[in-house]
Protein backbone atom coordinates (compact mmCIF):
# COMPACT_ATOMS: atom_id res chain seq x y z
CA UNK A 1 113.58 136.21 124.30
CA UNK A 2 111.83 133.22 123.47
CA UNK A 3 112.28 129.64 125.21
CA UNK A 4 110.99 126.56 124.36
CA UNK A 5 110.59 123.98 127.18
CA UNK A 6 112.10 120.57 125.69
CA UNK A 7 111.46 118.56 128.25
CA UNK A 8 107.74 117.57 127.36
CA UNK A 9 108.99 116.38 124.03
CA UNK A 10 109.78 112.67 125.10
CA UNK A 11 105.90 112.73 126.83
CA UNK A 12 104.47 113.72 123.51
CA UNK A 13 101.91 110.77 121.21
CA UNK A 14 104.76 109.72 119.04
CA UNK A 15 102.57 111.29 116.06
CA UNK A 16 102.06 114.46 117.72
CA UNK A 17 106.18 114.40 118.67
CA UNK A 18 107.01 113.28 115.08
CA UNK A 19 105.14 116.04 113.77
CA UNK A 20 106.48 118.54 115.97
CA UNK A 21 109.98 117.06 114.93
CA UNK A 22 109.36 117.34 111.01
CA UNK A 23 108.00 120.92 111.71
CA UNK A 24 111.00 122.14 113.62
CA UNK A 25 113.79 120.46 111.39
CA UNK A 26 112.02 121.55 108.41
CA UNK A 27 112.34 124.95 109.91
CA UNK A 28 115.62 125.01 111.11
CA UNK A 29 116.66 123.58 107.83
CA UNK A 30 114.88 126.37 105.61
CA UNK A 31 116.51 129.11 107.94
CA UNK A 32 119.95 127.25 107.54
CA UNK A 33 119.63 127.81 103.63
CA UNK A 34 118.76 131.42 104.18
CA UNK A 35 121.41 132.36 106.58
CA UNK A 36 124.89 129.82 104.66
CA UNK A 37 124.40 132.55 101.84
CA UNK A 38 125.22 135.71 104.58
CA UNK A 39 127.89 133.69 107.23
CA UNK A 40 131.37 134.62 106.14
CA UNK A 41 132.44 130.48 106.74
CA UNK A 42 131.00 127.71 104.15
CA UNK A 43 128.08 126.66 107.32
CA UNK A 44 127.73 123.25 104.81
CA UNK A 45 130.98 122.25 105.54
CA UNK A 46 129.62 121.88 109.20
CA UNK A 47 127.24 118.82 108.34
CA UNK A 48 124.27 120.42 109.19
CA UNK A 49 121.83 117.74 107.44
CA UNK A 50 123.50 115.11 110.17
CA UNK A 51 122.53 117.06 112.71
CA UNK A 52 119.04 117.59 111.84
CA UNK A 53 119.17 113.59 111.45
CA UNK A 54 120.46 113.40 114.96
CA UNK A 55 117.71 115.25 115.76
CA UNK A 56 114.80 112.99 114.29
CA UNK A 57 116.89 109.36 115.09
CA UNK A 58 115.97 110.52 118.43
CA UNK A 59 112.83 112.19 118.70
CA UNK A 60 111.19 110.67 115.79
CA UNK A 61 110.60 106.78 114.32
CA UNK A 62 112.99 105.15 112.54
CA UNK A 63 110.80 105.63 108.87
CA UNK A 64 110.38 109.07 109.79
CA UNK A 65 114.10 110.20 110.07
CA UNK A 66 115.02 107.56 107.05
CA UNK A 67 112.37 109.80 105.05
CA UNK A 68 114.16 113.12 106.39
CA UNK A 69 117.52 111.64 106.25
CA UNK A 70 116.48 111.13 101.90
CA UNK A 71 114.83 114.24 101.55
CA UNK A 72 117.21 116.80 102.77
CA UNK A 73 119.85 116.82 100.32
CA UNK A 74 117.36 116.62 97.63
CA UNK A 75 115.52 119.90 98.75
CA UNK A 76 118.42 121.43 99.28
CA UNK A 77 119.18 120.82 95.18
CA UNK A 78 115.61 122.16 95.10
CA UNK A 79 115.99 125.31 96.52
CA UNK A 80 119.88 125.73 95.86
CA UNK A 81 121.42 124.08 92.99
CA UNK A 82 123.79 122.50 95.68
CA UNK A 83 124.65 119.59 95.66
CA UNK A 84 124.86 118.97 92.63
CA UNK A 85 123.35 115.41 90.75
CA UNK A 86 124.23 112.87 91.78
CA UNK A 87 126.17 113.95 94.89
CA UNK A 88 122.63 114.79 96.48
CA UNK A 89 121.95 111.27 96.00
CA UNK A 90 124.83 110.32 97.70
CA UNK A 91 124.44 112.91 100.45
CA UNK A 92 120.90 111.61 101.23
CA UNK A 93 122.13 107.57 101.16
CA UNK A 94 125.21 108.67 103.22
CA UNK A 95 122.42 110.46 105.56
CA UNK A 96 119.92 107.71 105.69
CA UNK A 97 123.30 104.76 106.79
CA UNK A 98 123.53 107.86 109.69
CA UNK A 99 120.16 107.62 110.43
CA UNK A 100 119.94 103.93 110.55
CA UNK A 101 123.22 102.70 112.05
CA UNK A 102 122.07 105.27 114.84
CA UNK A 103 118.75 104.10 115.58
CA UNK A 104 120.19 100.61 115.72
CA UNK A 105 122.10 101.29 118.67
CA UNK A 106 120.15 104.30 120.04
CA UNK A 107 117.73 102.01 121.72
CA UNK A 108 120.10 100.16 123.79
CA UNK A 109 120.64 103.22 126.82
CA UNK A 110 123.86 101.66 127.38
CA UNK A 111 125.22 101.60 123.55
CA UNK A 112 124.54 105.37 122.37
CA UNK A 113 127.69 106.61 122.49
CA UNK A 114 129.05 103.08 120.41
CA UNK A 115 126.04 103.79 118.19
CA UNK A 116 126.88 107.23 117.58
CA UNK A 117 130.56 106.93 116.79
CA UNK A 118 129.62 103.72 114.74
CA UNK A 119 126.89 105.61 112.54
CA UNK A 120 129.72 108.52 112.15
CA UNK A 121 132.31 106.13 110.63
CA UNK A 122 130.15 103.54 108.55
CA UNK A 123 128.42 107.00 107.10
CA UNK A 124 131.56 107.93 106.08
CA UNK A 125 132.91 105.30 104.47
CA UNK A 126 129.69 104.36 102.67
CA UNK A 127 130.19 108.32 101.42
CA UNK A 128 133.31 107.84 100.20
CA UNK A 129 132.95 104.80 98.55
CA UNK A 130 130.00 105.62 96.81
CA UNK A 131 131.59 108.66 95.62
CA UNK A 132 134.44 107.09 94.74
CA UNK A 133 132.86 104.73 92.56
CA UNK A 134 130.67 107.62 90.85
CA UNK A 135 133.97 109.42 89.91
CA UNK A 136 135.43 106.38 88.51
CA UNK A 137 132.48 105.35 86.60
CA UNK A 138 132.84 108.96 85.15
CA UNK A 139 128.84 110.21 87.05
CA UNK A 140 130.90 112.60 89.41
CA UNK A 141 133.67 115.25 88.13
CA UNK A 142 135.10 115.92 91.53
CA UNK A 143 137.78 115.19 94.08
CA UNK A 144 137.32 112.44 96.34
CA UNK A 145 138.14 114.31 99.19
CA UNK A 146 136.51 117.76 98.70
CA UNK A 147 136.21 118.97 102.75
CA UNK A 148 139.82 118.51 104.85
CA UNK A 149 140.12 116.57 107.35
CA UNK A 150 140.61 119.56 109.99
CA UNK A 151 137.27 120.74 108.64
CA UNK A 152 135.35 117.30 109.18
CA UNK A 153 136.77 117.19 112.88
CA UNK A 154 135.10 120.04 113.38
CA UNK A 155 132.33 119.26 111.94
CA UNK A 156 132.40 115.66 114.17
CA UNK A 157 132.87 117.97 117.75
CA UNK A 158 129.88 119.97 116.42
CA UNK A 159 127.88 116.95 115.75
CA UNK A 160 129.24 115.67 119.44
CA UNK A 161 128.18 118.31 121.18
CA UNK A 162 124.78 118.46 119.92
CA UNK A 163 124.62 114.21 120.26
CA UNK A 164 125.88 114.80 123.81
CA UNK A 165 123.78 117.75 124.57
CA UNK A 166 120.63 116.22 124.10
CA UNK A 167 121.31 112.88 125.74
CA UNK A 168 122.62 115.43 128.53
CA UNK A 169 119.11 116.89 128.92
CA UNK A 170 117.30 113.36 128.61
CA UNK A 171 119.66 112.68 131.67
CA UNK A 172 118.72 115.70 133.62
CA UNK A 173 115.02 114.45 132.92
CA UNK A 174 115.32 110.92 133.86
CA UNK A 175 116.57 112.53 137.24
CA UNK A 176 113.36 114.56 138.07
């Protein structure tokens, strides 16, 4: 099995880290295409794009993870056909409010959690009220509310656990 020793990552030239950080998410979110078409559960439904954003709001600058945040949802349309226009332009504005409300805060060590929670909800709402406005002005032919609610808590303890994971290991190496 394969291992790959995090903990060097914060040490890293912040080029050299936010290089290593496009790589990887890049990676992860080519093999995340690949493997949604073979899972027997809709693995989109799970927010996977946030988490990849989680992933560069902390290891990356802010530009960079605004640029990832944008670019997601579009190559996903790319390479999938899903989502469809314009939702992938609302996916990847949703994604980029994530990805800024987060680095806000995520610079203040005693705010994260505030700024994580915070980035959650205003995401959301921007979402929704984008979308909303795109179905009334006639752009969107969809529900408002396509992914229940039990679904999107999910999704939110998924996104937790990987938030709380990684500032979990960033503790441990504060400690050595």
């Amino acid at each position: 099995m394969i291992s790959i020793n995090t903990a060097n990552i914060g040490t890293l030239q912040p080029l050299t880290r936010t290089l290593l950080t496009d790589v990887l998410v890049l990676l992860s979110f080519s093999l995340t295409l690949v493997v949604a078409h073979v899972l027997p559960f809709p693995l989109y439904k799970l927010d996977p794009m946030k988490i990849l954003v989680l992933v560069t709001v902390i290891y990356s600058s802010r530009w960079n993870s605004l640029a990832i945040a944008a670019a997601l949802p579009i190559l996903s349309f790319l390479s999938t056909g899903h989502p469809v226009f314009p939702k992938f332009l609302i996916m990847s504005s949703e994604l980029m409010v994530f990805a800024f409300v987060l680095g806000s805060f995520h610079t203040r060590q005693s705010k994260k959690i505030i700024g994580f929670l915070s980035a959650v909800l205003i995401s959301k709402i921007f979402y929704y009220m984008v979308k909303g406005g795109a179905i009334a002005l006639g752009y969107l032919d969809q529900s408002l509310i396509s992914t229940d609610f039990h679904t999107q808590i999910q999704a939110l303890v998924v996104l937790a656990l990987v938030f709380g994971g990684i500032e979990f290991l960033h503790l441990q190496r504060r400690k050595q």
